[in-house]
N, C-alpha and C. Protein backbone atom coordinates (compact mmCIF):
# COMPACT_ATOMS: atom_id res chain seq x y z
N UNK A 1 -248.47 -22.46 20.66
CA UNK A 1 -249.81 -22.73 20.17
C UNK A 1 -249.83 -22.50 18.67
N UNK A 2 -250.58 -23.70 17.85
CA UNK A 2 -250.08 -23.58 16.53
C UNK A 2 -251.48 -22.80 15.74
N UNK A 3 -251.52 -22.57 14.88
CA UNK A 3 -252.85 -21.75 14.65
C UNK A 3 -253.23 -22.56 13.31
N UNK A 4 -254.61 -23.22 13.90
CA UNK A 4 -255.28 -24.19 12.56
C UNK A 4 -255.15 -23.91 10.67
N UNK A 5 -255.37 -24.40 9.94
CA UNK A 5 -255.50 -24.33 8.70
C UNK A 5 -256.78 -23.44 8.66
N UNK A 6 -257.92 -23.31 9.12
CA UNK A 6 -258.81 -22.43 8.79
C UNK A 6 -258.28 -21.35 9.20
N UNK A 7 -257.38 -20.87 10.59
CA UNK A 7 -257.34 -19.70 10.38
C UNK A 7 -256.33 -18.86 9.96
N UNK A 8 -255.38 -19.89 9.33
CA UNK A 8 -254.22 -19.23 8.50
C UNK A 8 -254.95 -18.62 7.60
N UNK A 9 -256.12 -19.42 7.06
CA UNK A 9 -256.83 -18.97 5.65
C UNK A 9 -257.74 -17.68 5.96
N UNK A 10 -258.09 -17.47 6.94
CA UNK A 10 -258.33 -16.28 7.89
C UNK A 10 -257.45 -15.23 7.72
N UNK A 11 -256.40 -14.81 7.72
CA UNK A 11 -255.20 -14.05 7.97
C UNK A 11 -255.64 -12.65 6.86
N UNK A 12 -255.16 -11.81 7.16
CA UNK A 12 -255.37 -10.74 6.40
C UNK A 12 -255.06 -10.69 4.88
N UNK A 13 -256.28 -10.38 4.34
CA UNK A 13 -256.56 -10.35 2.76
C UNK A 13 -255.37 -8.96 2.30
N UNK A 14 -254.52 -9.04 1.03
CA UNK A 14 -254.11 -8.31 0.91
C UNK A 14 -254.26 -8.29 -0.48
N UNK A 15 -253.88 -6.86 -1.72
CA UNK A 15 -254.19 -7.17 -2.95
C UNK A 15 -252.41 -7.87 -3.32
N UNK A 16 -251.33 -7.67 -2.91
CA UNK A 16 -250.38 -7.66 -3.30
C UNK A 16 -249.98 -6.37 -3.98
N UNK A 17 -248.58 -6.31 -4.35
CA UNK A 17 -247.58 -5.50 -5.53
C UNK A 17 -248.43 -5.09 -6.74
N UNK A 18 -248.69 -3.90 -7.36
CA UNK A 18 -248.66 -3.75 -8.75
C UNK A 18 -247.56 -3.74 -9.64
N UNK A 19 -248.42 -4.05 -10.75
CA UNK A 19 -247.13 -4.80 -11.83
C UNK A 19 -247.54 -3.73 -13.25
N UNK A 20 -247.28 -2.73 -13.75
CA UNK A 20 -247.72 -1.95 -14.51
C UNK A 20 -246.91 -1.56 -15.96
N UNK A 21 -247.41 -1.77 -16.35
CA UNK A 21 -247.17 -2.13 -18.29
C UNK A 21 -245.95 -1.15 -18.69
N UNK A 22 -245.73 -0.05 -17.89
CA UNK A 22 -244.54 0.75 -17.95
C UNK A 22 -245.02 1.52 -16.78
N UNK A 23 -243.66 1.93 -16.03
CA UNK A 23 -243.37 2.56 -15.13
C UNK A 23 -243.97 3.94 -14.81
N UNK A 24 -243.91 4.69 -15.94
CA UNK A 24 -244.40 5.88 -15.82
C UNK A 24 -246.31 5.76 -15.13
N UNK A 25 -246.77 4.49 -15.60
CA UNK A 25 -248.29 4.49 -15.39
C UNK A 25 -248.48 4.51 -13.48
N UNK A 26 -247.15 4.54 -13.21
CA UNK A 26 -247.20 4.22 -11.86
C UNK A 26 -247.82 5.86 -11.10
N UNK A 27 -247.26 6.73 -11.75
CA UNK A 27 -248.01 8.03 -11.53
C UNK A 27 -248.39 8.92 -11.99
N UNK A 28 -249.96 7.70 -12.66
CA UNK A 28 -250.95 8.45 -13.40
C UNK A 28 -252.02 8.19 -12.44
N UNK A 29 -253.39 9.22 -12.38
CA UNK A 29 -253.99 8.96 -11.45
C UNK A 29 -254.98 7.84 -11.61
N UNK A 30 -255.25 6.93 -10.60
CA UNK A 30 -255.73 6.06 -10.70
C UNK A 30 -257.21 6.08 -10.16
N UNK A 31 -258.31 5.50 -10.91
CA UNK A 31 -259.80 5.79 -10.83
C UNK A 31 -260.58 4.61 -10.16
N UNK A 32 -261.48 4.07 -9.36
CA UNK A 32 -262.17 3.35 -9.07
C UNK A 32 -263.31 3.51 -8.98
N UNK A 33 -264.22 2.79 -9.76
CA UNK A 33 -265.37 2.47 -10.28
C UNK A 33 -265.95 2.14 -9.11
N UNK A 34 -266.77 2.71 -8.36
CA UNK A 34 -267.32 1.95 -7.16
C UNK A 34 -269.31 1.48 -7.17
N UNK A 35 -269.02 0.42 -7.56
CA UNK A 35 -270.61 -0.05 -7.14
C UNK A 35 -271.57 -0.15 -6.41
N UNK A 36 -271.15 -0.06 -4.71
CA UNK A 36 -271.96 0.25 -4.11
C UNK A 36 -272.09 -1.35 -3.31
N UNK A 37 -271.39 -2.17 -4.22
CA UNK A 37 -271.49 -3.71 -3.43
C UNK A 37 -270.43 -3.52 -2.30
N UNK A 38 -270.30 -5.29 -1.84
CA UNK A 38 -269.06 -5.58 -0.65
C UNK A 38 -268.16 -5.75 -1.95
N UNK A 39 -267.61 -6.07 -2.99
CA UNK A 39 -266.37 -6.65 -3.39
C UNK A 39 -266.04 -5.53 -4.11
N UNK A 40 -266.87 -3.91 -4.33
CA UNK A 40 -265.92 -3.27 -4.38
C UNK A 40 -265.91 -2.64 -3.66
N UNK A 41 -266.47 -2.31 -2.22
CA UNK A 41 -266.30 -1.71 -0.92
C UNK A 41 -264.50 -2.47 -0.75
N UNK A 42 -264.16 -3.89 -0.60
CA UNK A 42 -263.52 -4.53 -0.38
C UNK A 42 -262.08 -4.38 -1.04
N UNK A 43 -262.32 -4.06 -2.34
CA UNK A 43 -260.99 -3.78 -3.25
C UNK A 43 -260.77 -2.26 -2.87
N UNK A 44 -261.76 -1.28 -2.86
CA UNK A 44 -261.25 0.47 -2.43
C UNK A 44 -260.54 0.40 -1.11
N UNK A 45 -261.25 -0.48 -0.36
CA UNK A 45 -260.50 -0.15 1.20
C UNK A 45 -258.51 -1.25 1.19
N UNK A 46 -258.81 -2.29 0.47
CA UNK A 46 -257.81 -2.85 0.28
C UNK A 46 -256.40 -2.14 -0.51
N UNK A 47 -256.85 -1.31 -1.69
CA UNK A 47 -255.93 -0.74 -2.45
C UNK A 47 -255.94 0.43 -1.58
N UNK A 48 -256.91 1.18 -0.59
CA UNK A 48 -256.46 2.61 -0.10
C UNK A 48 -255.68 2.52 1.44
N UNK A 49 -255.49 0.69 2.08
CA UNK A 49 -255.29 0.33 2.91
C UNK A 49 -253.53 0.17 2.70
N UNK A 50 -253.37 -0.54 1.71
CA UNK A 50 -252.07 -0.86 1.13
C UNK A 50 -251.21 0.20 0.41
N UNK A 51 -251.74 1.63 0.45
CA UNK A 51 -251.12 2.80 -0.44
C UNK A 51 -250.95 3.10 -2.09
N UNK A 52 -251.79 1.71 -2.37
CA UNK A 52 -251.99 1.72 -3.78
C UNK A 52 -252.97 2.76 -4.41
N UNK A 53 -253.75 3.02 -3.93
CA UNK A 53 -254.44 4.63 -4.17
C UNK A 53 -254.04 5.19 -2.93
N UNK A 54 -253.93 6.79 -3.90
CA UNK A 54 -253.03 8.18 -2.67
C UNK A 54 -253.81 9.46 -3.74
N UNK A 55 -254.26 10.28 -2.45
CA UNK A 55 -254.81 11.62 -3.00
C UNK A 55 -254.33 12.08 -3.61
N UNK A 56 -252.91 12.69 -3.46
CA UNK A 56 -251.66 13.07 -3.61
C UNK A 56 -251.46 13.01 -4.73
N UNK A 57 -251.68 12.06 -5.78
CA UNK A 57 -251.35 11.55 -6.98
C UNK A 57 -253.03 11.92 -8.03
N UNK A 58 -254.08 12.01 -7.34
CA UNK A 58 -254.85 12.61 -8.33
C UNK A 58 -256.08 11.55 -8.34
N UNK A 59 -255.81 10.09 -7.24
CA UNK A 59 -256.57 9.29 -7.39
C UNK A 59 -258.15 9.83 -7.06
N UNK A 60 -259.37 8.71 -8.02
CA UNK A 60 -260.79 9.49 -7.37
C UNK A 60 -261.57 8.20 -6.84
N UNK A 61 -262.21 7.96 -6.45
CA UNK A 61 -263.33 6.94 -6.69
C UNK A 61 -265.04 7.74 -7.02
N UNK A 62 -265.31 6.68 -7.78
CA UNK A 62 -266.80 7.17 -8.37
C UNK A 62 -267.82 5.94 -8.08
N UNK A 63 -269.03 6.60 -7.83
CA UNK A 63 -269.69 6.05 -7.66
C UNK A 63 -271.25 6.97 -8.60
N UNK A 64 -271.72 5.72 -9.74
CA UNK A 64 -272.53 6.33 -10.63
C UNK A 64 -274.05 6.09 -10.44
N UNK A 65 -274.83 7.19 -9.75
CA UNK A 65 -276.23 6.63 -9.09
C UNK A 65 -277.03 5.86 -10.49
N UNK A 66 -277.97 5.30 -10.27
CA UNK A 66 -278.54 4.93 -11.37
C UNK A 66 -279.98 5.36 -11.22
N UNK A 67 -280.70 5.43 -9.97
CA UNK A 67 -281.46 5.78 -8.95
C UNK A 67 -282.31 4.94 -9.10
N UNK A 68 -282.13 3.83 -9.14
CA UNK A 68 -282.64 2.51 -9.27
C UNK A 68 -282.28 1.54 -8.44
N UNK A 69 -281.51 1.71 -7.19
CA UNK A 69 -280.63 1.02 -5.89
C UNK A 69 -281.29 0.97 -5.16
N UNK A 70 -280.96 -0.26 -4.84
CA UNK A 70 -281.26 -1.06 -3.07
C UNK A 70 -281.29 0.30 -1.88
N UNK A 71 -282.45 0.65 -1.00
CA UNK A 71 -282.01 1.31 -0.19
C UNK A 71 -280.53 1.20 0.67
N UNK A 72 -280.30 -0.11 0.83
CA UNK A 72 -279.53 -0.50 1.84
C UNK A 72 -277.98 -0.23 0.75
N UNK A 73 -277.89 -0.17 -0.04
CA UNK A 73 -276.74 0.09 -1.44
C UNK A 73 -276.30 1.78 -1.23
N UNK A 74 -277.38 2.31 -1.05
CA UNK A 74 -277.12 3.97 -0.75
C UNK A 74 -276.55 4.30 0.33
N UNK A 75 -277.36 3.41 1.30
CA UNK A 75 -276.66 3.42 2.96
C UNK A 75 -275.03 3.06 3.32
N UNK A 76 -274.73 2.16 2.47
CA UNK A 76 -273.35 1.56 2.40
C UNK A 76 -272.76 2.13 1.77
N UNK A 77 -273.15 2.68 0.72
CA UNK A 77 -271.93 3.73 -0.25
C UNK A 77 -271.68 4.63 0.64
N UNK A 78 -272.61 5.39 1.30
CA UNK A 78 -272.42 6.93 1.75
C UNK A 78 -271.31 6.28 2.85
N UNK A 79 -271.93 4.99 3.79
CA UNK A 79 -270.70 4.87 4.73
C UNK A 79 -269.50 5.15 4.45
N UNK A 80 -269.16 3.92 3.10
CA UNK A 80 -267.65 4.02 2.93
C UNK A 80 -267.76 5.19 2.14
N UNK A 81 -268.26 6.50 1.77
CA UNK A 81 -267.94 7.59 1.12
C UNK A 81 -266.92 8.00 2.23
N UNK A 82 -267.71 8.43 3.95
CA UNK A 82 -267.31 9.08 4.33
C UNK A 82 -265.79 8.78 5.14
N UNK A 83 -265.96 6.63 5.30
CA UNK A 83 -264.95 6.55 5.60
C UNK A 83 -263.32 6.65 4.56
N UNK A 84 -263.50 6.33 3.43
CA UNK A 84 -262.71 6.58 2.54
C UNK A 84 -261.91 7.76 2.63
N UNK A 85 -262.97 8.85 2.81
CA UNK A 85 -262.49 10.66 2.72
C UNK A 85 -261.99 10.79 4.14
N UNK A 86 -262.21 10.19 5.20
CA UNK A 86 -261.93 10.56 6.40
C UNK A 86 -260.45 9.76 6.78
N UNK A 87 -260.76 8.57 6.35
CA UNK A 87 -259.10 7.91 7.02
C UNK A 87 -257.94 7.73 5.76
N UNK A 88 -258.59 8.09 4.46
CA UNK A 88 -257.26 8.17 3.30
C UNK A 88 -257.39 9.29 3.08
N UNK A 89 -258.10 10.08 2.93
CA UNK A 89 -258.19 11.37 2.53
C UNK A 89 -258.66 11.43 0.69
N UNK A 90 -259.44 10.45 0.43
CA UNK A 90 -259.51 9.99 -1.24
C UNK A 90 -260.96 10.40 -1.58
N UNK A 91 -260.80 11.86 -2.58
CA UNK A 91 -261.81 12.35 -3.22
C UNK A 91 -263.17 10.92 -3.59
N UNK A 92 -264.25 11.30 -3.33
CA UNK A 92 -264.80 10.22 -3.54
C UNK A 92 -265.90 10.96 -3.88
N UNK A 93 -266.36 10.75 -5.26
CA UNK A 93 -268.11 11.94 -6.14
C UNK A 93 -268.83 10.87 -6.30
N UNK A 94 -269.86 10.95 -6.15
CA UNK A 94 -271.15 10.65 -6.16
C UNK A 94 -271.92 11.39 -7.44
N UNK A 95 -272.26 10.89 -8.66
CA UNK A 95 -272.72 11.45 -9.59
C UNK A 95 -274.08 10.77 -10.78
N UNK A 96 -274.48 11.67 -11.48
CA UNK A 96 -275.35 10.95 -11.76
C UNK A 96 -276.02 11.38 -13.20
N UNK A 97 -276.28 10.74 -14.18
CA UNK A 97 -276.79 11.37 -15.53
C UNK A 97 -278.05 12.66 -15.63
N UNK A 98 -278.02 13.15 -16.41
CA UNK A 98 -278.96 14.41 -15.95
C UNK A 98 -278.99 15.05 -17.44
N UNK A 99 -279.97 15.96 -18.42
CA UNK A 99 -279.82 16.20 -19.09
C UNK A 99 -279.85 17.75 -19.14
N UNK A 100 -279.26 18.92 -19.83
CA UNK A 100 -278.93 20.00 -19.92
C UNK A 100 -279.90 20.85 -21.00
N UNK A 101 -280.01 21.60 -20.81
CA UNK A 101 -280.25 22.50 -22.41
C UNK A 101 -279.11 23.10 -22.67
N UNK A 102 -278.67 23.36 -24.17
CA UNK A 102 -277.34 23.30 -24.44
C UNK A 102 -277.74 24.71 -26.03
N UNK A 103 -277.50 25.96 -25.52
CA UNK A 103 -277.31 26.72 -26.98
C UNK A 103 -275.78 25.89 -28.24
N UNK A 104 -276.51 26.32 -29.29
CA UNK A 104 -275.29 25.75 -30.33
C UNK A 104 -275.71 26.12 -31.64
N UNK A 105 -275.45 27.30 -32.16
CA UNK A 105 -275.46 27.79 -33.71
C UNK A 105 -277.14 28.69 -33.77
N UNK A 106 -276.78 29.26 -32.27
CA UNK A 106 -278.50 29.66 -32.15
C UNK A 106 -279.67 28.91 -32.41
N UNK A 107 -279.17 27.74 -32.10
CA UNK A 107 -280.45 26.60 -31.15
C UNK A 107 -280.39 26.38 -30.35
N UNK A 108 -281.30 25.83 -29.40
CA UNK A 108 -281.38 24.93 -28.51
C UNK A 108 -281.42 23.75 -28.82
N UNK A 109 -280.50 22.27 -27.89
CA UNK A 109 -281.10 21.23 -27.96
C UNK A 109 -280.66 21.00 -26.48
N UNK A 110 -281.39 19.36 -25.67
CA UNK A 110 -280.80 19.09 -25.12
C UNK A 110 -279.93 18.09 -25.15
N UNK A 111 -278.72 18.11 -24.01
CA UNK A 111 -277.53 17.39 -24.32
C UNK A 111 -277.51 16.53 -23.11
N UNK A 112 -276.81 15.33 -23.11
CA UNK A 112 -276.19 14.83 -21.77
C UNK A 112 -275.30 15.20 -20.95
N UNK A 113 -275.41 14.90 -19.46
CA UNK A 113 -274.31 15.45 -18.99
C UNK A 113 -274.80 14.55 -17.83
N UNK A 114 -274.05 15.37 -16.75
CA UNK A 114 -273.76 14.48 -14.88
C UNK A 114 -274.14 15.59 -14.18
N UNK A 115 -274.70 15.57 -12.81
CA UNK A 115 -274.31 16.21 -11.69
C UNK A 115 -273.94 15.43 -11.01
N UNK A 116 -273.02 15.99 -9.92
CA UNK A 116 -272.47 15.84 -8.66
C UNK A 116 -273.94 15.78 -7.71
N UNK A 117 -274.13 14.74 -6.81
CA UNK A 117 -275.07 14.98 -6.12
C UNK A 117 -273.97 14.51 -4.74
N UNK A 118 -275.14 14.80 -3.82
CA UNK A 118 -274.07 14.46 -2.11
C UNK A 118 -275.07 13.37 -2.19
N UNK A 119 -274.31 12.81 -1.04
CA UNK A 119 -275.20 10.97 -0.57
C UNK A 119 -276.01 11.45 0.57
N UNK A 120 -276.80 12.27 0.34
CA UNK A 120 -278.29 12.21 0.77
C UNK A 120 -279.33 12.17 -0.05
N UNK A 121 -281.01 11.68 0.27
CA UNK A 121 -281.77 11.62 -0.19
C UNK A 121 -282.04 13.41 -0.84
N UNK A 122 -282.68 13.31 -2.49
CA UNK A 122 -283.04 14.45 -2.67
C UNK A 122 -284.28 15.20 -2.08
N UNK A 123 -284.89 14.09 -1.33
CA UNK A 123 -286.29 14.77 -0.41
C UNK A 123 -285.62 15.09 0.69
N UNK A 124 -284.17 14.87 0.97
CA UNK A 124 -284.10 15.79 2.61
C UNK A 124 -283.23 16.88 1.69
N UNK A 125 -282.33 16.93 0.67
CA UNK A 125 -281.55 18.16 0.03
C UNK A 125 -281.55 18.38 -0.87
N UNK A 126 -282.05 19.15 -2.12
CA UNK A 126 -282.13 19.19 -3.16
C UNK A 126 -281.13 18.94 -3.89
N UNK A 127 -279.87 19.18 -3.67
CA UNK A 127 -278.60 19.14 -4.21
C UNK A 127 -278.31 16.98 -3.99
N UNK A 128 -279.01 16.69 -3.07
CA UNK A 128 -279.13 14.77 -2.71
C UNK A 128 -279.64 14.15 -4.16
N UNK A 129 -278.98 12.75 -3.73
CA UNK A 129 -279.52 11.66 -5.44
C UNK A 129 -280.90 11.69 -4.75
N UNK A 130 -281.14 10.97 -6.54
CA UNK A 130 -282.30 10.34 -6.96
C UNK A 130 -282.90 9.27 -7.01
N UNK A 131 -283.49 8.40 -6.52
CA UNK A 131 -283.60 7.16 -5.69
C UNK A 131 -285.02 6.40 -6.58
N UNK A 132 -285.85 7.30 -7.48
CA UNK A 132 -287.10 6.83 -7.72
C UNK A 132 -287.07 6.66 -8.94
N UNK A 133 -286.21 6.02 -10.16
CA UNK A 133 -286.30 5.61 -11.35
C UNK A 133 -286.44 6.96 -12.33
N UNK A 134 -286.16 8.16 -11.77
CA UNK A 134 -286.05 9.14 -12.42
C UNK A 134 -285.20 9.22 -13.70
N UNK A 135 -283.79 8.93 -13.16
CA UNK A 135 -283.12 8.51 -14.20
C UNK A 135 -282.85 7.98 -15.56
N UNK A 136 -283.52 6.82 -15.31
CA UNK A 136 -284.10 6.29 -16.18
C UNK A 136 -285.02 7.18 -17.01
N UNK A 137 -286.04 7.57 -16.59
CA UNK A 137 -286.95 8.08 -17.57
C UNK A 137 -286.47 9.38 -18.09
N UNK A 138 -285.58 10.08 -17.55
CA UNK A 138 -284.60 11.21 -18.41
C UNK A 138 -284.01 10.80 -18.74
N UNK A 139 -282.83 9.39 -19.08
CA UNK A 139 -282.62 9.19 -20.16
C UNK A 139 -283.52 8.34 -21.55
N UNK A 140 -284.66 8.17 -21.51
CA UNK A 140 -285.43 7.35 -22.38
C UNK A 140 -286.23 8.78 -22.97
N UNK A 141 -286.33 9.67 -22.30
CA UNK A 141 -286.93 10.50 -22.80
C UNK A 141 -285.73 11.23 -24.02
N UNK A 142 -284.66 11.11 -23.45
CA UNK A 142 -283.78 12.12 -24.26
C UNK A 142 -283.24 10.89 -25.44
N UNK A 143 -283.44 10.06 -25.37
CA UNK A 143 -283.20 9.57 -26.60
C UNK A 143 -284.06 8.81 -27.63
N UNK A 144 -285.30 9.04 -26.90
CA UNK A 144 -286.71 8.60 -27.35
C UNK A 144 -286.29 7.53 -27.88
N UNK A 145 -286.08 6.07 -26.79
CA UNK A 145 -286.42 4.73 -27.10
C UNK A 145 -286.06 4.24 -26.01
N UNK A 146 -286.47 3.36 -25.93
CA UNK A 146 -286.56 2.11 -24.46
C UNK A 146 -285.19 1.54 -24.95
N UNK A 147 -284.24 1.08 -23.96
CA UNK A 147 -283.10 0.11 -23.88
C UNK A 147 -283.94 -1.18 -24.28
N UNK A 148 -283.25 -2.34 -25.30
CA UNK A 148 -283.60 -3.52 -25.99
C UNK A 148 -282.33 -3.70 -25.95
N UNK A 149 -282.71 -5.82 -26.37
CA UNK A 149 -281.17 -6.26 -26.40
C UNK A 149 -280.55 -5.75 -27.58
N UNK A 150 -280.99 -4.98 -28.52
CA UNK A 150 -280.06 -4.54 -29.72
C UNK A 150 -279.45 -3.21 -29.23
N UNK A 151 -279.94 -2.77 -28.19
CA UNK A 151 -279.76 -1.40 -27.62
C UNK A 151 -279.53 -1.12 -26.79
N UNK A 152 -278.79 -1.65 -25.68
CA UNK A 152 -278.55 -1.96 -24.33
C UNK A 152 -277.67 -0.97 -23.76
N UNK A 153 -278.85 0.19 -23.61
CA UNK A 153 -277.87 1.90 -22.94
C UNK A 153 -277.95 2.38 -21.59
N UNK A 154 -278.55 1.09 -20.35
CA UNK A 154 -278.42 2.03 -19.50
C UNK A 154 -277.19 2.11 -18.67
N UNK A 155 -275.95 1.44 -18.50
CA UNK A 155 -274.68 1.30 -18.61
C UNK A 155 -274.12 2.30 -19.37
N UNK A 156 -274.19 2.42 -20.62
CA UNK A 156 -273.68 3.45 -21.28
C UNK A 156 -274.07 4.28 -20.76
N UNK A 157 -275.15 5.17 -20.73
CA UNK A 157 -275.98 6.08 -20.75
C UNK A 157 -275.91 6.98 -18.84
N UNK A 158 -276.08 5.64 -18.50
CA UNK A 158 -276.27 6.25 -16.39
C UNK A 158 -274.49 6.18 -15.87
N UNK A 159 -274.01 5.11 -16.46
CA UNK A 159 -272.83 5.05 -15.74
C UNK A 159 -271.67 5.59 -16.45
N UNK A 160 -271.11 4.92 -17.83
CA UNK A 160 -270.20 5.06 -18.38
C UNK A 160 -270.22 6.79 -19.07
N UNK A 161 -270.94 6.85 -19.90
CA UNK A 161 -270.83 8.90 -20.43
C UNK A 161 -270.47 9.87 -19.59
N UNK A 162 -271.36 9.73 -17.93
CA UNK A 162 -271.55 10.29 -17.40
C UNK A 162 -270.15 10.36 -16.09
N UNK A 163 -269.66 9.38 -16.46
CA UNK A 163 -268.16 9.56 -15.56
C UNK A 163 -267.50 9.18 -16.44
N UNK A 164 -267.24 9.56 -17.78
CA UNK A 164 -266.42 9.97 -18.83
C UNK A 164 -266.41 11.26 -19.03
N UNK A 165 -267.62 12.09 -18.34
CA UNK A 165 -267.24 13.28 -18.96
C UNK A 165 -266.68 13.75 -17.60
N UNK A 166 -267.40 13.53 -16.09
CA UNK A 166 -266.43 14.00 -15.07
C UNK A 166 -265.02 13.66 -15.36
N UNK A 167 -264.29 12.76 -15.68
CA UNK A 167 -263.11 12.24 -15.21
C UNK A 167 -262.48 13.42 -16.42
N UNK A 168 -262.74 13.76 -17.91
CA UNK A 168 -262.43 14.40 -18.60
C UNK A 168 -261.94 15.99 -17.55
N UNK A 169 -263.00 16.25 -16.96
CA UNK A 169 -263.08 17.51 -16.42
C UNK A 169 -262.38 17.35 -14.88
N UNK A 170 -262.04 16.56 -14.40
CA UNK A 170 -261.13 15.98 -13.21
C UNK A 170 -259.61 16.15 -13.92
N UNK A 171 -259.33 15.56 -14.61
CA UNK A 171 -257.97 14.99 -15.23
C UNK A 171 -257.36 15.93 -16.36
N UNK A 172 -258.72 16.91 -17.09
CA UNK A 172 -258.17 17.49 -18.24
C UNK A 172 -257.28 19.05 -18.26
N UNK A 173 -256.92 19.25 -17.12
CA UNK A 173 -256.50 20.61 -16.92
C UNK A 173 -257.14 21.52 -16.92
N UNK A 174 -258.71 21.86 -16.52
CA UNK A 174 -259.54 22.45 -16.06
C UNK A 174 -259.55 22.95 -14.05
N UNK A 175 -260.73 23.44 -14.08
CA UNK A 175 -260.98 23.99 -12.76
C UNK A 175 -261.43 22.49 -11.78
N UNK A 176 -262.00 21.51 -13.12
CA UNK A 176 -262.70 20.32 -12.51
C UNK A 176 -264.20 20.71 -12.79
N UNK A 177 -265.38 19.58 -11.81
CA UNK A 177 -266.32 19.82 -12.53
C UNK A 177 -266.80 20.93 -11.76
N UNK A 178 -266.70 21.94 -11.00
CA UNK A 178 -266.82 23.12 -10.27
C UNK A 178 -266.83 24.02 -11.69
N UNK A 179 -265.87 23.98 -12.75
CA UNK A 179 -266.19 24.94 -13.94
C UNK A 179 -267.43 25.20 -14.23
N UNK A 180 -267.94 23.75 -14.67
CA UNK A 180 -269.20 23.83 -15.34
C UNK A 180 -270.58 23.64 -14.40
N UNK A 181 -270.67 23.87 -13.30
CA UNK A 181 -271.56 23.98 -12.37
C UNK A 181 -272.25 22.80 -12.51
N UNK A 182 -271.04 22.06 -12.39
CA UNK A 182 -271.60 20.19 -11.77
C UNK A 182 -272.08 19.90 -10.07
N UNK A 183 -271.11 20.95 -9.41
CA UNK A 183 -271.53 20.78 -8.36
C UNK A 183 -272.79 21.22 -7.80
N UNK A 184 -273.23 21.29 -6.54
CA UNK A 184 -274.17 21.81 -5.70
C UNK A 184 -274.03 23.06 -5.20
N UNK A 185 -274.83 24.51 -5.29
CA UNK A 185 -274.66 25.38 -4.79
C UNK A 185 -273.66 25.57 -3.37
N UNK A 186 -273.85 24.66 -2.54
CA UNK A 186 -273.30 24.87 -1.09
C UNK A 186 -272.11 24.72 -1.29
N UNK A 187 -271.15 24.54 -2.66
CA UNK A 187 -269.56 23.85 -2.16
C UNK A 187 -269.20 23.21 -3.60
N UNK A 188 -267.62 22.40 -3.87
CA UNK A 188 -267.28 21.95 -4.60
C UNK A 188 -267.54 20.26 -4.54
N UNK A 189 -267.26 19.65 -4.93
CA UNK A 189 -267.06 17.69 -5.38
C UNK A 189 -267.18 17.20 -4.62
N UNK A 190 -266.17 17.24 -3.77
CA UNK A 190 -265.71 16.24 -2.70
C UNK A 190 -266.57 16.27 -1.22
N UNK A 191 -267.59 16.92 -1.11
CA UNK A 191 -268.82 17.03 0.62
C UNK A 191 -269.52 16.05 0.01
C-alpha cells in the first residue's frame, strides 16, 4: 500500500542538524524566546524533541508576560510550561517587568527590573502574573511618556530589558535570579 502525496507531506516535521558558526557555540547555553503562540510552542517542542535543547547544558526558555494576553495565550503557555519541565526536564520562567526602589549615593530612585511570577492568575496567588494592563502602566509611569512611533518601548521595556537582565543573572556566575529576590517567597525559578 503506497501512501499518497498528501500524506508523505504529512510525515513528521523535524527542525533538522545545527550548523553553528564555530564549534565551541555548540555548548553554550541555548535560550528560547517563547511567545505564547503555536509556532513557538512548535519550534520549543521540536528543538526539545530532537535534543537540540538539553537542561544539562544550561538551556532556558522564557516567556515575557506583557499582561496584556489573550486569556487563551496564558492557558497554553502554562500547558506547555508544564509539559516542557515534565517530559525534557527544561527550566522554563515566566517573568515580567516590574519596577524597584533602588538606594544609590543616599538616594532613592526607582529602577527597572523583572519578577519571576508562576503561571497562575495573581487573583488566585499573589506571587501569579498580571493579566490587566498593569504593566503597561508601570512602565509609562516610570518613564513618564506614552510609547509613539518615535518611541516604540513596549518590546524594549516588557520583554527585551527584562529578560536581559534574568538571563545576565542565569548565565553570569551568580546564585541566579534567587540572589536578588526575583523569585516568589514559596521557592526558586523553575515551579
Amino acid at each position: 500500500m503506497s501512501m499518497s502525496a498528501s500524506a508523505k507531506h504529512k510525515s513528521k516535521a523535524t527542525l533538522g542538524g545545527m550548523c553553528y558558526r564555530h564549534p565551541a557555540h555548540a555548548d553554550l547555553p541555548h535560550i528560547v524566546s517563547f511567545s505564547g503562540g503555536r509556532s513557538s510552542a512548535a519550534l520549543a517542542f521540536l528543538a526539545a524533541g530532537e535534543g537540540l535543547l538539553r537542561s544539562e547544558r544550561g538551556d532556558v526558555l522564557l516567556f515575557a508576560n506583557t499582561s496584556a494576553e489573550h486569556p487563551g495565550t496564558y492557558e497554553f503557555a502554562a500547558e506547555c510550561k508544564v509539559r516542557l519541565e515534565k517530559e525534557f526536564g527544561l527550566p522554563f520562567f515566566w517573568f515580567e517587568f516590574c519596577t524597584v526602589e533602588d538606594a544609590w549615593r543616599g538616594e532613592y530612585r526607582r529602577k527597572a527590573s523583572y519578577r519571576l511570577v508562576k503561571p497562575v492568575p495573581v487573583e488566585d496567588d499573589p506571587d501569579g502574573f498580571r493579566s490587566s494592563g498593569e504593566l503597561f502602566e508601570e512602565m509609562v509611569s516610570h518613564q513618564g511618556m506614552l510609547p509613539n512611533p518615535h518611541s516604540r518601548t513596549c518590546t524594549a521595556k516588557l520583554k527585551l530589558y527584562p529578560s536581559h537582565e534574568l538571563l545576565a543573572e542565569w548565565l553570569g556566575g551568580t546564585d541566579g535570579p534567587a540572589h536578588s529576590g526575583h523569585h516568589w517567597s514559596g521557592g526558586g525559578g523553575g515551579g
